[in-house]
Protein backbone atom coordinates (compact mmCIF):
# COMPACT_ATOMS: atom_id res chain seq x y z
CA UNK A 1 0.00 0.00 0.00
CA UNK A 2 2.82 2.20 0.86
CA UNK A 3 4.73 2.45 -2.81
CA UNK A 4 1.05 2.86 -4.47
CA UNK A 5 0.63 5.94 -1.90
CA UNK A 6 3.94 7.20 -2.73
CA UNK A 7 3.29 6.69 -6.94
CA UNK A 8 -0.43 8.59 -6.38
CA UNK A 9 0.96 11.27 -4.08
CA UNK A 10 3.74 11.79 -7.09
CA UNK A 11 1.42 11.44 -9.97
CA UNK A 12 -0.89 14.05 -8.56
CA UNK A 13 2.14 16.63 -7.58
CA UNK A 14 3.84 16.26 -10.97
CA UNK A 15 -0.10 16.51 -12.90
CA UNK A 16 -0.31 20.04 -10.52
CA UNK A 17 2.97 20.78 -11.99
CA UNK A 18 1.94 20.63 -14.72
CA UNK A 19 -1.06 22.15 -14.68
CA UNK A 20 1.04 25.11 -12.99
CA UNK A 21 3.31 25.30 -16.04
CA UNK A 22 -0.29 25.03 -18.94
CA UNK A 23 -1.38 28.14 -16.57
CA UNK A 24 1.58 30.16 -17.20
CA UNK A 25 1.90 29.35 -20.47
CA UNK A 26 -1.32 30.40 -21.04
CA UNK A 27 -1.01 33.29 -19.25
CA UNK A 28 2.04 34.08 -20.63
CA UNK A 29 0.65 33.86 -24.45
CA UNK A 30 -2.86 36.22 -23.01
CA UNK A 31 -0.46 38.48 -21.68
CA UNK A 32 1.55 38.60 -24.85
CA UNK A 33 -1.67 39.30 -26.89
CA UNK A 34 -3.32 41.93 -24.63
CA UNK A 35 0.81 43.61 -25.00
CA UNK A 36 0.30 43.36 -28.73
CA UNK A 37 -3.13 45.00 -28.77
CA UNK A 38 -1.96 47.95 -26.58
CA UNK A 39 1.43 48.46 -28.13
CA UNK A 40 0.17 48.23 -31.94
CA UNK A 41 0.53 51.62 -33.52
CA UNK A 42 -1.05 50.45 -36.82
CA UNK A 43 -3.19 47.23 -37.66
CA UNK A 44 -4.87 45.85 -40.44
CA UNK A 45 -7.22 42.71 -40.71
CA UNK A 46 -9.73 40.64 -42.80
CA UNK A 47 -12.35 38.47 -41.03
CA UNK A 48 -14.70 36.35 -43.13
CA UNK A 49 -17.13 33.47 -41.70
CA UNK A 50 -16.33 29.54 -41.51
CA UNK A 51 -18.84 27.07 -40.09
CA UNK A 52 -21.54 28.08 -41.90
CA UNK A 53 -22.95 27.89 -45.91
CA UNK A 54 -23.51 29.85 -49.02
CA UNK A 55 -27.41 29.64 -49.71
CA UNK A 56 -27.41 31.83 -53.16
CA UNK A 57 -25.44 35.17 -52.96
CA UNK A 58 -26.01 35.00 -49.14
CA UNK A 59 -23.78 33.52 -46.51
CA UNK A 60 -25.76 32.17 -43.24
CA UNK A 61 -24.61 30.74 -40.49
CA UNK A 62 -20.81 30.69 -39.61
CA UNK A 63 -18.49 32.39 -37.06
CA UNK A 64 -15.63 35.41 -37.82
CA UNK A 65 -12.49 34.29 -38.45
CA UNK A 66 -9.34 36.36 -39.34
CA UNK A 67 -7.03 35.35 -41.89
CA UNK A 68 -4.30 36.57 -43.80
CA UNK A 69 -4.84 35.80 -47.14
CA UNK A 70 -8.65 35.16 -48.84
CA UNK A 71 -9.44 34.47 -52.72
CA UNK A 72 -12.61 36.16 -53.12
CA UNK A 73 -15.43 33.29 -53.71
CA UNK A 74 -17.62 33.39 -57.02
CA UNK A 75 -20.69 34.05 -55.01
CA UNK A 76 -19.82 37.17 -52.94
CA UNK A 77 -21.19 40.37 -53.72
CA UNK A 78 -22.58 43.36 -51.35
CA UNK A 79 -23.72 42.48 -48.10
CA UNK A 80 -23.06 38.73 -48.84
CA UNK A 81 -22.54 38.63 -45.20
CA UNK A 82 -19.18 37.07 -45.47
CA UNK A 83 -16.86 39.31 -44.79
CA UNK A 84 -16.97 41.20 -41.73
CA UNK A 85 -17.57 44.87 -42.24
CA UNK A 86 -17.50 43.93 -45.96
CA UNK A 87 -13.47 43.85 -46.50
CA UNK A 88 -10.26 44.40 -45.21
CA UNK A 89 -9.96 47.09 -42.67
CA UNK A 90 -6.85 49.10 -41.56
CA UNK A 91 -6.26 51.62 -38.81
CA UNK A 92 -3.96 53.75 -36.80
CA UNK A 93 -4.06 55.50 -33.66
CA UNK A 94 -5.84 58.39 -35.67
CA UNK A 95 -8.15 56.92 -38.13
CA UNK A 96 -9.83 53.72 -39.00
CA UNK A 97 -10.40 52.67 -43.07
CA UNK A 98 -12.41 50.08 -45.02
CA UNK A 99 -12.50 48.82 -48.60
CA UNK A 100 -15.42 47.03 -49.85
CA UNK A 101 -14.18 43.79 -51.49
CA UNK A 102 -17.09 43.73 -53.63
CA UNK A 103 -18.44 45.00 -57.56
CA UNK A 104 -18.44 48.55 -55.46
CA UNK A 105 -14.51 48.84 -54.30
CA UNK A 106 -15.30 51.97 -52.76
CA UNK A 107 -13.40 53.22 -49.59
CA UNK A 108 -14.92 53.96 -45.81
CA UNK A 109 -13.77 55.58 -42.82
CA UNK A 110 -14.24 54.67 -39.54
CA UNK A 111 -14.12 57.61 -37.20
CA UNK A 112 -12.45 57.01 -33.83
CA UNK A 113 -13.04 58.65 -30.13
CA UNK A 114 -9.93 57.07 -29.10
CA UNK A 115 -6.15 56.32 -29.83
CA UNK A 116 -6.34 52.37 -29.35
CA UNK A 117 -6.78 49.61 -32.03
CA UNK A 118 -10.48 49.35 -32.16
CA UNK A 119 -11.31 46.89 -35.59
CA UNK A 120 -10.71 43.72 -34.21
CA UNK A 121 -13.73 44.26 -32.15
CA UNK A 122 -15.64 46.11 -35.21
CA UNK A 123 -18.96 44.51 -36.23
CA UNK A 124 -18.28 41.41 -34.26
CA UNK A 125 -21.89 41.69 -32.28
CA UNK A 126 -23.47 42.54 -35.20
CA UNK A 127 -22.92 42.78 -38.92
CA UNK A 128 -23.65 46.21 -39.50
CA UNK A 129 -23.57 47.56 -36.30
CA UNK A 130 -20.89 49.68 -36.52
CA UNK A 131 -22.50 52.48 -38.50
CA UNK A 132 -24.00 53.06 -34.88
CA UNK A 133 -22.42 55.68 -32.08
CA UNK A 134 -20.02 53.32 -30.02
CA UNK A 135 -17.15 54.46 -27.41
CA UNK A 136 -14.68 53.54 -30.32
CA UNK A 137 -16.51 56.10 -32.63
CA UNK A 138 -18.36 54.45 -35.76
CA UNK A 139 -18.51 54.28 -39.80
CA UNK A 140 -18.71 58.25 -40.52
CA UNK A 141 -18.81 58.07 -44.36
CA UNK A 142 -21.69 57.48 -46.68
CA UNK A 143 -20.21 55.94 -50.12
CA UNK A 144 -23.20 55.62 -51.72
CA UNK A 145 -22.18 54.93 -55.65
CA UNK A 146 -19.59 56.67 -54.92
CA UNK A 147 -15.32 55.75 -54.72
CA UNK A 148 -15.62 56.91 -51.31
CA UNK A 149 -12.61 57.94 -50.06
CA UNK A 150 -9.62 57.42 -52.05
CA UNK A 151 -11.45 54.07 -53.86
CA UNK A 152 -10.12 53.34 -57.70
CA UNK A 153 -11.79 51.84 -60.67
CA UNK A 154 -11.83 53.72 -64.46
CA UNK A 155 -13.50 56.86 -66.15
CA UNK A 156 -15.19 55.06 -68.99
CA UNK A 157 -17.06 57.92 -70.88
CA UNK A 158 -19.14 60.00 -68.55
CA UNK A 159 -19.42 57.52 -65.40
CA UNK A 160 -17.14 55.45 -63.26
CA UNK A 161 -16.76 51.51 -63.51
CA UNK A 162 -15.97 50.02 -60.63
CA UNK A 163 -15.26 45.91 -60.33
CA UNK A 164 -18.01 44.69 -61.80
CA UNK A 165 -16.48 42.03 -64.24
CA UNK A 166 -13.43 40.53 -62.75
CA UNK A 167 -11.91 36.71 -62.76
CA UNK A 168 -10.49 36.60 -59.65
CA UNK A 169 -9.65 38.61 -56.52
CA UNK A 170 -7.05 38.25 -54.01
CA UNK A 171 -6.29 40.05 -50.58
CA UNK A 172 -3.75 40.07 -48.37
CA UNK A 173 -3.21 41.55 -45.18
CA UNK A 174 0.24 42.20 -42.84
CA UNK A 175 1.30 43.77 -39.96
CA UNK A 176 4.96 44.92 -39.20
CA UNK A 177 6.33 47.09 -36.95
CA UNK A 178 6.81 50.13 -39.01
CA UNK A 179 3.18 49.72 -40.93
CA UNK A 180 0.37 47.87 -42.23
CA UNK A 181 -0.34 46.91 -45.78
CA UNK A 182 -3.52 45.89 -47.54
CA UNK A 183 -2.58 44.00 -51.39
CA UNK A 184 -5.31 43.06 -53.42
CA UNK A 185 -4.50 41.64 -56.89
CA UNK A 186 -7.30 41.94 -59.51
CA UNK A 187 -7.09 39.48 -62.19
CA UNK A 188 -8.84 40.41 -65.51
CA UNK A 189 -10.64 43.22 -64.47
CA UNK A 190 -12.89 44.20 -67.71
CA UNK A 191 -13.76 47.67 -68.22
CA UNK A 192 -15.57 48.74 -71.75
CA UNK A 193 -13.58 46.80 -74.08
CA UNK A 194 -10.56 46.48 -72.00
CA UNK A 195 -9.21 43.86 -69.69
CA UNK A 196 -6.60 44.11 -67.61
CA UNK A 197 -4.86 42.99 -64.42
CA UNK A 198 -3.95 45.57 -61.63
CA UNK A 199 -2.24 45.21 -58.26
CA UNK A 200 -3.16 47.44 -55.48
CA UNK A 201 -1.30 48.23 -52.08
CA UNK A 202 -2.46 50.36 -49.69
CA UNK A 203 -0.37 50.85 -46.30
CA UNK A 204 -0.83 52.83 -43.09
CA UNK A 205 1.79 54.20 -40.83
CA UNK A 206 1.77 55.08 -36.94
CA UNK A 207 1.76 58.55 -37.46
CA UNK A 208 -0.57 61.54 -38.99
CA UNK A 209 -3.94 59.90 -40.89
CA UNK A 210 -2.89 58.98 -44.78
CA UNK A 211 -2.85 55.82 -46.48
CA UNK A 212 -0.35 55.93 -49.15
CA UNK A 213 -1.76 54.00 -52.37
CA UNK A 214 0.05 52.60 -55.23
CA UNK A 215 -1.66 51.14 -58.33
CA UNK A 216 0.43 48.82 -60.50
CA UNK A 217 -1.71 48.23 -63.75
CA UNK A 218 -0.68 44.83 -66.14
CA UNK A 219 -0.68 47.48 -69.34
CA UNK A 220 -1.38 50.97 -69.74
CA UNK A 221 -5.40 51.65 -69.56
CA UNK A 222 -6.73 54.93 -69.89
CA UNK A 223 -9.16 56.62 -67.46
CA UNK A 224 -7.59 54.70 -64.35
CA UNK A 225 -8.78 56.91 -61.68
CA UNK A 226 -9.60 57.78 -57.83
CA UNK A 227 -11.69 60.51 -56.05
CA UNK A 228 -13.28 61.74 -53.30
CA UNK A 229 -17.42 61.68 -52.85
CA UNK A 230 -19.41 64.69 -53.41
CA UNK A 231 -21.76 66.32 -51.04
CA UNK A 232 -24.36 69.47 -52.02
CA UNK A 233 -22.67 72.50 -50.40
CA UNK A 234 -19.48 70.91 -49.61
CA UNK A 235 -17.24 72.86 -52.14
CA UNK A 236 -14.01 71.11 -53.39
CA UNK A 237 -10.42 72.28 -52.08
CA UNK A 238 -7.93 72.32 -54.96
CA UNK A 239 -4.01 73.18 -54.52
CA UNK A 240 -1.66 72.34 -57.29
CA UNK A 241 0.14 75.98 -57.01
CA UNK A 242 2.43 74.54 -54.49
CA UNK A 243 6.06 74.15 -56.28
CA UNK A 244 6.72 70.87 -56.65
CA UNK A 245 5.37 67.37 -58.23
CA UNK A 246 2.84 66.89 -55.50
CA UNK A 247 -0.92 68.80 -55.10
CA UNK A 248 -4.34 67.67 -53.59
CA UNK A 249 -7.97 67.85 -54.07
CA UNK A 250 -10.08 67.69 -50.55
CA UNK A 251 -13.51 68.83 -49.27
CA UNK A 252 -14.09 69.78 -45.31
CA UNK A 253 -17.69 70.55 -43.89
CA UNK A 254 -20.82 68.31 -42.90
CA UNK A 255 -20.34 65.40 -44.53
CA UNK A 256 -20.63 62.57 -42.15
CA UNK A 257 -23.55 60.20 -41.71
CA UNK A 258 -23.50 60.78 -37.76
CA UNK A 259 -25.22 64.78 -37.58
CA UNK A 260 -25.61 67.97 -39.16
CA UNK A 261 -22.74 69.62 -37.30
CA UNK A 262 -19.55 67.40 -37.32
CA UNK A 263 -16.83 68.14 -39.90
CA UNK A 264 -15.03 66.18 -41.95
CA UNK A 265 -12.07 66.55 -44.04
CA UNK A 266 -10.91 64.59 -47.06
CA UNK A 267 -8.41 64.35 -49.36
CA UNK A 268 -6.41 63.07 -52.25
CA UNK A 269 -2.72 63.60 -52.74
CA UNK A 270 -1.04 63.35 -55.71
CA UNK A 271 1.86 63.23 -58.44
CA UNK A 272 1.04 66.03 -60.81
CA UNK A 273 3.64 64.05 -63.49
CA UNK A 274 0.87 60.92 -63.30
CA UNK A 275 -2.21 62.89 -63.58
CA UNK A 276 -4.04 63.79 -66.78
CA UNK A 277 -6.52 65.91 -65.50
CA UNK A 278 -8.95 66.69 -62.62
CA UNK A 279 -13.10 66.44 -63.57
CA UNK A 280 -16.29 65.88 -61.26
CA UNK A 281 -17.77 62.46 -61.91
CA UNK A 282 -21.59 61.88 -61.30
CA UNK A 283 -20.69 61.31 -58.08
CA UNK A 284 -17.07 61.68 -57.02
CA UNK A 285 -14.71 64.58 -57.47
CA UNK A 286 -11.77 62.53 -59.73
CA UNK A 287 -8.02 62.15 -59.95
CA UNK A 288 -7.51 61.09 -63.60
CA UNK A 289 -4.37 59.19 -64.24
CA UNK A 290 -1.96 59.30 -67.92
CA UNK A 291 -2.44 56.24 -69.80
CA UNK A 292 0.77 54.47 -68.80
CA UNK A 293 1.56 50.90 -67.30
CA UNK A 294 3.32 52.56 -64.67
CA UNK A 295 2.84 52.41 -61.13
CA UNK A 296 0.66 55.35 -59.27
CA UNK A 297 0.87 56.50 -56.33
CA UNK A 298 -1.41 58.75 -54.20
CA UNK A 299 -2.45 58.86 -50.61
CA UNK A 300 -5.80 59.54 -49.07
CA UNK A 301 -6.58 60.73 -45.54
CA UNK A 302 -9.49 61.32 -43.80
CA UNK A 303 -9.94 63.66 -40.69
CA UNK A 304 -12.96 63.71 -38.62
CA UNK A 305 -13.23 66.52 -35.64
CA UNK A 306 -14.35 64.08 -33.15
CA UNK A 307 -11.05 62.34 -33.28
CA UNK A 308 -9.29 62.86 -30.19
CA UNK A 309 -6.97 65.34 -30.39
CA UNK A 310 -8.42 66.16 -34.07
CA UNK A 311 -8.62 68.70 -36.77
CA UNK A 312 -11.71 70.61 -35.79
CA UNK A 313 -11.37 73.48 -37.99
CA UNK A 314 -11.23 74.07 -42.20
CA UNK A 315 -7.92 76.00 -42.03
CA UNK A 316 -6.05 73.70 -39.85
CA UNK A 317 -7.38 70.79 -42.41
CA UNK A 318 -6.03 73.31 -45.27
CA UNK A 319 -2.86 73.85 -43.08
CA UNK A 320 -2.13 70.06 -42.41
CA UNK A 321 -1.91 69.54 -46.37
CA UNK A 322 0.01 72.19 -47.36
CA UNK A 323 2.39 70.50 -44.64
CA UNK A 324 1.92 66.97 -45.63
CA UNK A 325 2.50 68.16 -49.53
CA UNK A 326 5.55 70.41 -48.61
CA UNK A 327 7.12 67.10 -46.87
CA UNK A 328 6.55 65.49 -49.91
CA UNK A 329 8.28 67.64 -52.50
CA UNK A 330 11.28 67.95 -50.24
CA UNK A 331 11.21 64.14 -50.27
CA UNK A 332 10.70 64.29 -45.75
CA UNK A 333 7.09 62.67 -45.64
CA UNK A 334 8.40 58.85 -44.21
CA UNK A 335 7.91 56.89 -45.54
């Protein structure tokens, strides 16, 4: 009886060991991840639902899951339910985006009331909950038919097209230490009688609120362009008198879906050398680009005046891009 005792009272002090040493390890990896999540200065994700089942266009059932990579499936279109908050999102300490991985391809923002990373908690309760008030702050931008904010597609005779006809999409998300990137490749994108293939990165940085955007086309297409929404009685901000490649188009008033008094500002900036022209669409002030395979870049930036700490007035908005396009044409804006 005595050596069973001894093997039992061993067994159970190792098992508590052990147990001891699961605890800490889980503890250890929790308090890693909560480190992570207060530390991050920049984040981007992409969520879509396993578990469940495609009935039609429609996904039912299913849990979030993030992953780093997704192949857009044949049946997803707008509000497929698939995707949580209906693409890949990406954030700073500043300001929160969205791209709709859908026919639309049209850029959100996502306003924020604090300096933390909010969008891994972003429509989790609900799908579409986040275009309501929350502590975080909430969607702030109505795209409508719009490009939304910064959004891409081409200026096929008087209208727009966005991704209507396209083979096959792929994302990709990342998160490093000095940024976070969003790449979507578009293969055989058709547009009016053209068909091409174009590769899109879009990256965020720690500091100030831009997301710098290069488009890589397969072959030179013309009318490749971006824009900003219009609003009635929001006028459009133009500055291309600065010396120097860069300029910008913007808007600032009330043009948010939360009231009638909060101001937002928006804003393209770009290469004057890769522009053909600037021209209202039906529904978006546009960037026009030459009709060259080469890469373009632009950045977009949002600012909202219930950021904390935000631009709350038109000529501090005005200000901040002169500064941002200075920094640029002396080659200081980092990256």
């Amino acid at each position: 009886m005595k050596p069973k005792f001894i093997y039992l009272l061993g067994l159970s002090v190792l098992m508590a060991c052990n147990d001891h040493k699961k605890n800490d390890v889980e503890a250890e990896d929790q308090n890693l991840s909560e480190k992570d999540s207060v530390t991050a200065q920049t984040y981007a994700e992409l969520s879509i639902k396993e578990g469940g089942a495609w009935n039609g266009r429609k996904y039912e059932g299913g849990e979030f899951k993030n992953v780093d990579t997704l192949t857009l499936p044949a049946s997803h279109t707008d509000h497929s339910y698939f995707i949580r908050y209906e693409g890949p999102g990406w954030e700073n300490k500043n300001i929160g985006y969205r791209l709709y991985l859908d026919w639309r391809n049209a850029i959100d923002i996502f306003g924020k009331k604090v300096d933390t990373m909010v969008l891994q908690d972003v429509g989790q309760d609900n799908f579409d909950s986040y275009h309501e008030s929350a502590p975080w702050g909430q969607d702030i931008l109505k795209a409508g038919k719009s490009l939304g904010i910064g959004g891409y597609g081409r200026f096929v005779g008087d209208s727009v097209a966005h991704f209507r006809s396209v083979e096959k999409t792929f994302a990709e998300v990342a998160n490093e230490e000095e940024g976070s990137t969003v790449n979507i490749v578009y293969s055989g994108w058709k547009t009016g009688d053209k068909t091409i293939d174009l590769d899109a990165e879009l990256a965020i940085y720690p500091e100030d609120r831009y997301t710098k955007v290069t488009l890589s086309p397969s072959e030179a297409v013309e009318g490749l362009t971006t824009g900003i929404v219009k609003f009635e009685d929001v006028a459009l901000i133009q500055n291309d008198s600065i010396s120097g490649d860069w300029a910008y188009i913007a808007s600032y008033g009330t043009q948010t879906l939360v009231n009638d008094t909060d101001k937002l500002g928006m804003a393209i900036l770009y290469k004057k050398s890769e522009v053909e022209k600037i021209q209202d669409g039906p529904y978006d002030h546009l960037v026009i680009f030459q009709n060259t395979a080469e890469p373009k870049t632009y950045y977009l930036l949002g600012a909202w005046d219930g950021e904390k700490e935000g631009i709350t007035s038109r000529e501090d908005f005005v200000s901040s891009l002169n500064e941002l396009v200075t920094k640029l044409n002396d080659g200081k804006l980092n990256p």
